[in-house]
N, C-alpha and C. Protein backbone atom coordinates (compact mmCIF):
# COMPACT_ATOMS: atom_id res chain seq x y z
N UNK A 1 105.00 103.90 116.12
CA UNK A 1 104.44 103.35 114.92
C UNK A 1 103.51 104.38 114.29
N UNK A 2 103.46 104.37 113.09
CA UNK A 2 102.86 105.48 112.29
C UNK A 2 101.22 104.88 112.39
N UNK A 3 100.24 105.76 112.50
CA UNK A 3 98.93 105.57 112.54
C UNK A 3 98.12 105.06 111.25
N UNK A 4 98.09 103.96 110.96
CA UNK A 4 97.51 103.81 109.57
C UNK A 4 96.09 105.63 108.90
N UNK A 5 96.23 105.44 107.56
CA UNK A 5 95.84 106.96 107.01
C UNK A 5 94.23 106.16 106.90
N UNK A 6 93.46 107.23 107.07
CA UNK A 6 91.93 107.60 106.59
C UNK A 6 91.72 107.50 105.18
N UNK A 7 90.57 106.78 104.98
CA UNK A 7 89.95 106.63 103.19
C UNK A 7 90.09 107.86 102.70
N UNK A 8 89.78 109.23 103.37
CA UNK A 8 89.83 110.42 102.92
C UNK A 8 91.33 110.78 102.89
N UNK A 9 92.30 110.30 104.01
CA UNK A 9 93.66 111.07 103.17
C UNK A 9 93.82 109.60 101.88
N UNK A 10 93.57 108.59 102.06
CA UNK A 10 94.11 107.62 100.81
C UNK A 10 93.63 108.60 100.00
N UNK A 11 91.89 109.07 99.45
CA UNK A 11 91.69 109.38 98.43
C UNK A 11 92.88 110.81 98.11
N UNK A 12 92.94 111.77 98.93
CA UNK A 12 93.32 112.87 99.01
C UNK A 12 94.77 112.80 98.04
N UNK A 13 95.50 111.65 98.51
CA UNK A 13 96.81 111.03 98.34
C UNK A 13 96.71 110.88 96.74
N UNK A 14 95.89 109.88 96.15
CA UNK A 14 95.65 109.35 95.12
C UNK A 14 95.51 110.55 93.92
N UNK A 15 94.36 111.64 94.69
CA UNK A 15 94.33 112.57 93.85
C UNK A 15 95.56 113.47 93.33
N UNK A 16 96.58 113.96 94.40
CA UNK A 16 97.52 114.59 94.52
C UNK A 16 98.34 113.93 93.55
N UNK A 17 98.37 112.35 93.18
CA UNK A 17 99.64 111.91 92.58
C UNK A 17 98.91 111.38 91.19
N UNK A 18 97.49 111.57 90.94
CA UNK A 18 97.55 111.50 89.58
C UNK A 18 96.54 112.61 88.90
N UNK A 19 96.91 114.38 88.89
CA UNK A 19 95.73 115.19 88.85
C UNK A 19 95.04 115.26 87.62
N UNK A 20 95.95 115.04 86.88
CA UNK A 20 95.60 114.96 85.07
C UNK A 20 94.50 113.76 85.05
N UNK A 21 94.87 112.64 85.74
CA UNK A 21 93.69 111.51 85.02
C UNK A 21 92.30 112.41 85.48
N UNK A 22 92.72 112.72 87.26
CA UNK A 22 91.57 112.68 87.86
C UNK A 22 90.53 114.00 87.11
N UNK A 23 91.38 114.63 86.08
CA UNK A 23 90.85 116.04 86.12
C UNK A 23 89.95 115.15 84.61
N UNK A 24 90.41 114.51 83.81
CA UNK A 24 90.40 113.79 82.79
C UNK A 24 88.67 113.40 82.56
N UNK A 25 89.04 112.56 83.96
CA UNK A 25 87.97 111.59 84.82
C UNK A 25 86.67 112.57 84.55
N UNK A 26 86.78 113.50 85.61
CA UNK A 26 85.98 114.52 86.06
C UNK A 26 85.11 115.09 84.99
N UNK A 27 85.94 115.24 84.10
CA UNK A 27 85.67 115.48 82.31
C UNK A 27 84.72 114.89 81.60
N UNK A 28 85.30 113.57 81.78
CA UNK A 28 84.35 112.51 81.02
C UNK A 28 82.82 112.34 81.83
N UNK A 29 82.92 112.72 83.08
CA UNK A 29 81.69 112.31 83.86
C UNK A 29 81.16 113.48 83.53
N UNK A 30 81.69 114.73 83.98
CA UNK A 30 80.66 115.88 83.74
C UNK A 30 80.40 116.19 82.02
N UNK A 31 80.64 115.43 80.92
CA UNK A 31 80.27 115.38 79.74
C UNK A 31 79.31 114.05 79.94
N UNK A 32 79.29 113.32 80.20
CA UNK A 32 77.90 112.22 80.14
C UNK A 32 77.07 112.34 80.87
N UNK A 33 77.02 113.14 82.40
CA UNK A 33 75.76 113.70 83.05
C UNK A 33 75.34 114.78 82.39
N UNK A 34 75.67 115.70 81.44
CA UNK A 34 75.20 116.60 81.28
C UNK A 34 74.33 115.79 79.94
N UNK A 35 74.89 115.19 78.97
CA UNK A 35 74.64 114.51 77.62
C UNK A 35 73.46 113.79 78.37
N UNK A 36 73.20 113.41 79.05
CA UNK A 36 71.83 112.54 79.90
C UNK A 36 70.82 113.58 80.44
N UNK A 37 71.67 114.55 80.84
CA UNK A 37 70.29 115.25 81.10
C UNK A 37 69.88 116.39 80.15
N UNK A 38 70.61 116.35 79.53
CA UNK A 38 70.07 117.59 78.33
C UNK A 38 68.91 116.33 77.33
N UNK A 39 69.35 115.06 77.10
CA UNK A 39 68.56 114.33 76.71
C UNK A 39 66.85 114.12 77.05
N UNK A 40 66.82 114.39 78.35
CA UNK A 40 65.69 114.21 78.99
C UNK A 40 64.88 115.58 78.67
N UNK A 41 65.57 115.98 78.34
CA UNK A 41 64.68 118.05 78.03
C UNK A 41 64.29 117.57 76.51
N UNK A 42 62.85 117.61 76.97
CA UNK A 42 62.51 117.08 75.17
C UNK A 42 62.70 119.00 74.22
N UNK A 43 62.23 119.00 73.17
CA UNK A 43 62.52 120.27 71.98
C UNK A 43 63.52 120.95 72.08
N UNK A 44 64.51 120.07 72.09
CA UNK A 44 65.93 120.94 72.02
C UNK A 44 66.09 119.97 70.50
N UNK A 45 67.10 120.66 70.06
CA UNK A 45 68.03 119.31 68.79
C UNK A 45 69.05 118.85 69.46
N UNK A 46 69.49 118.40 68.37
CA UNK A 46 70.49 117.38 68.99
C UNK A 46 71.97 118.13 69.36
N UNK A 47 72.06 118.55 68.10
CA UNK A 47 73.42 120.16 68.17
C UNK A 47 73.50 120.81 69.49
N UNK A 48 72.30 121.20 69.75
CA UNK A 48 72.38 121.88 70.78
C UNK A 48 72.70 121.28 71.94
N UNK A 49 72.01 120.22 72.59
CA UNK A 49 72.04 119.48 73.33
C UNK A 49 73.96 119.08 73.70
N UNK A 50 74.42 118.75 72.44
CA UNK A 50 76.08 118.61 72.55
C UNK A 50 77.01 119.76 72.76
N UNK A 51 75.98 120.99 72.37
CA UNK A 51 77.16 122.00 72.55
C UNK A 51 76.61 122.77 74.40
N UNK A 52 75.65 122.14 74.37
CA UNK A 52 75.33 122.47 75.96
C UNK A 52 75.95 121.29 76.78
N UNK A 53 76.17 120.62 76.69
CA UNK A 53 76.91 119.37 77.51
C UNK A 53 78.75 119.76 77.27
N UNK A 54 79.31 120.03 75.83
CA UNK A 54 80.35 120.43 75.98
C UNK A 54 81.08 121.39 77.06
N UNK A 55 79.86 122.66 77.03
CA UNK A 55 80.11 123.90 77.68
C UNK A 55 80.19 123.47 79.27
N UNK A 56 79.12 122.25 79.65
CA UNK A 56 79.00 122.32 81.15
C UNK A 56 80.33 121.74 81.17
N UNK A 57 80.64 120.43 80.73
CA UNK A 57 82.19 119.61 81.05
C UNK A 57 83.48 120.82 80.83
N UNK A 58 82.75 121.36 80.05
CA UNK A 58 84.35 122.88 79.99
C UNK A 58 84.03 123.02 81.08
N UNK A 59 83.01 123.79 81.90
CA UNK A 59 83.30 124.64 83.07
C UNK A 59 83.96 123.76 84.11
N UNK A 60 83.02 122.63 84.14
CA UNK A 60 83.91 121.52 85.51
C UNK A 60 84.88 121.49 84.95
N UNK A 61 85.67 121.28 83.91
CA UNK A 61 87.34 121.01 83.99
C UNK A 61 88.14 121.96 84.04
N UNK A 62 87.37 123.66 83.85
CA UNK A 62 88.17 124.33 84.60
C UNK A 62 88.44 124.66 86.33
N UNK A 63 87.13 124.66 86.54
CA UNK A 63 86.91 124.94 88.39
C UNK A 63 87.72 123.51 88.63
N UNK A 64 88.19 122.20 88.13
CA UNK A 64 88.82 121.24 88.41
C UNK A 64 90.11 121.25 88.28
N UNK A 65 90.86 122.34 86.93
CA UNK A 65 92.03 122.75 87.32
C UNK A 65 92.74 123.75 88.36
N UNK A 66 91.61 124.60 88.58
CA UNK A 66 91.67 125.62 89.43
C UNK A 66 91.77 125.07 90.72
N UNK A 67 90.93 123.76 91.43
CA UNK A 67 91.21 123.17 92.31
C UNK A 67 92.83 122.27 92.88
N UNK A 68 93.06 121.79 91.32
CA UNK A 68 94.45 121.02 90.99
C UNK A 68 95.46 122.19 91.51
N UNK A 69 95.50 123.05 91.08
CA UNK A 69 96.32 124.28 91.24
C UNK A 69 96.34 124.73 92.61
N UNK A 70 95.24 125.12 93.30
CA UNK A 70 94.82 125.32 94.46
C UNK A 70 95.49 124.04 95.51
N UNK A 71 95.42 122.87 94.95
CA UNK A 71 95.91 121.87 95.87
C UNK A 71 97.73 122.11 95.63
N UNK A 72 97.87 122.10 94.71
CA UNK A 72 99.61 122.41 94.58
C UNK A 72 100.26 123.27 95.41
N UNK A 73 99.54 124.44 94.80
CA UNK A 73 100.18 125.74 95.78
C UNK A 73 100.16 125.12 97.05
N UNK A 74 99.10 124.67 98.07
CA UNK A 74 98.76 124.96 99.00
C UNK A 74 100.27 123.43 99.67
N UNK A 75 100.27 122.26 98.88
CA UNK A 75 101.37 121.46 99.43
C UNK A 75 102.78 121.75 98.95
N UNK A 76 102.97 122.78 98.15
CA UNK A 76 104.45 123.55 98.01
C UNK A 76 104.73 124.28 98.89
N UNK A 77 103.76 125.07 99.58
CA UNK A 77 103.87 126.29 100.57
C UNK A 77 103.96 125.38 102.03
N UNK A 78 103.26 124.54 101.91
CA UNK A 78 103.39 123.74 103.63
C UNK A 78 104.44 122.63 103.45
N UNK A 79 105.31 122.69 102.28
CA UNK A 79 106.25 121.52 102.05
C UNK A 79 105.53 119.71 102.39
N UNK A 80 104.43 119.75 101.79
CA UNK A 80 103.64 118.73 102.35
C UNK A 80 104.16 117.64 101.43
N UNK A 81 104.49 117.52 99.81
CA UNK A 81 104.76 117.15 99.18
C UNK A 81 106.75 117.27 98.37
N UNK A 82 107.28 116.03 98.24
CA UNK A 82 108.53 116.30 97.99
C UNK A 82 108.87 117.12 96.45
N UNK A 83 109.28 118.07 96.32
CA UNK A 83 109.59 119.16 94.87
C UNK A 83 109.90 118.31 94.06
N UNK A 84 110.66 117.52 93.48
CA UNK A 84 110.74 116.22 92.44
C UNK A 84 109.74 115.31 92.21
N UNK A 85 109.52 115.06 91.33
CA UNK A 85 108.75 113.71 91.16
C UNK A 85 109.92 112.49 91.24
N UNK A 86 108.59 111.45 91.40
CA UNK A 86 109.52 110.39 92.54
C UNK A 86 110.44 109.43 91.44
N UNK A 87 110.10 109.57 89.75
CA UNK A 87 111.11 108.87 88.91
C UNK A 87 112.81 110.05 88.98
N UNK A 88 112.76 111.05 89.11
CA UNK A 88 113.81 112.02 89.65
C UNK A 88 114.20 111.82 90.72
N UNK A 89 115.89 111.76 90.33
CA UNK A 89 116.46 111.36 91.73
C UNK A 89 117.14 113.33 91.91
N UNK A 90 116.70 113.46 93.08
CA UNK A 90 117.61 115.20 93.17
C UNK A 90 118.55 115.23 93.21
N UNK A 91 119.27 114.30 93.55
CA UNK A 91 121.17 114.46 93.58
C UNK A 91 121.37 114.28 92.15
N UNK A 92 120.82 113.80 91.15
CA UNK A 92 121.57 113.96 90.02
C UNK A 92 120.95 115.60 88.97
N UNK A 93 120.37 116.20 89.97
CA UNK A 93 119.36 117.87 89.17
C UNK A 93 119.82 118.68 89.65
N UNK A 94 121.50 118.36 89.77
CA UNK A 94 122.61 119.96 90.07
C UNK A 94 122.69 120.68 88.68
N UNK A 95 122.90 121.88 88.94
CA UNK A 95 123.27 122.11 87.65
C UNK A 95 124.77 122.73 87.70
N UNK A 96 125.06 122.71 85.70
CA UNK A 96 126.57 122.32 85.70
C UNK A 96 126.42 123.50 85.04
């Protein structure tokens, strides 16, 4: 009998099969923690404040694709994950 999985592989799992929301996600949070705490820094304007919160959510959503990527490679190379997505059936992705 198979060993029921750990909260950490569920999450692990979850992430792997939806990276776009999660990267999405990641996005939206690291744009409203930053928008909250640039808020709290009084003599800034407001401009600024948005284009400093933009810049931080850019950087997390790149080091977050870079991670996405990093997780791919790493379950293509250990065949951890099946090469199709699961609405693709492979017997019909011969080519003619």
């Amino acid at each position: 009998m198979a060993e029921p999985k750990t909260k950490i592989a569920e999450i692990r799992e979850w992430i792997v099969e939806h990276k776009l929301r999660t990267v999405g996600c990641l996005w939206l949070s690291g744009i409203s923690g930053s928008i909250a705490y640039n808020w709290s820094k009084p003599g800034m304007k407001t401009s600024v404040r948005i284009i400093h919160a933009r810049l931080h959510a850019q950087a997390l959503t790149l080091a977050a694709l870079a991670g996405a990527a990093a997780v791919e490679y790493y379950d293509h190379k250990t065949g951890a994950t099946d090469r199709y997505p699961k609405f693709l059936k492979p017997d019909n992705l011969t080519k003619d």
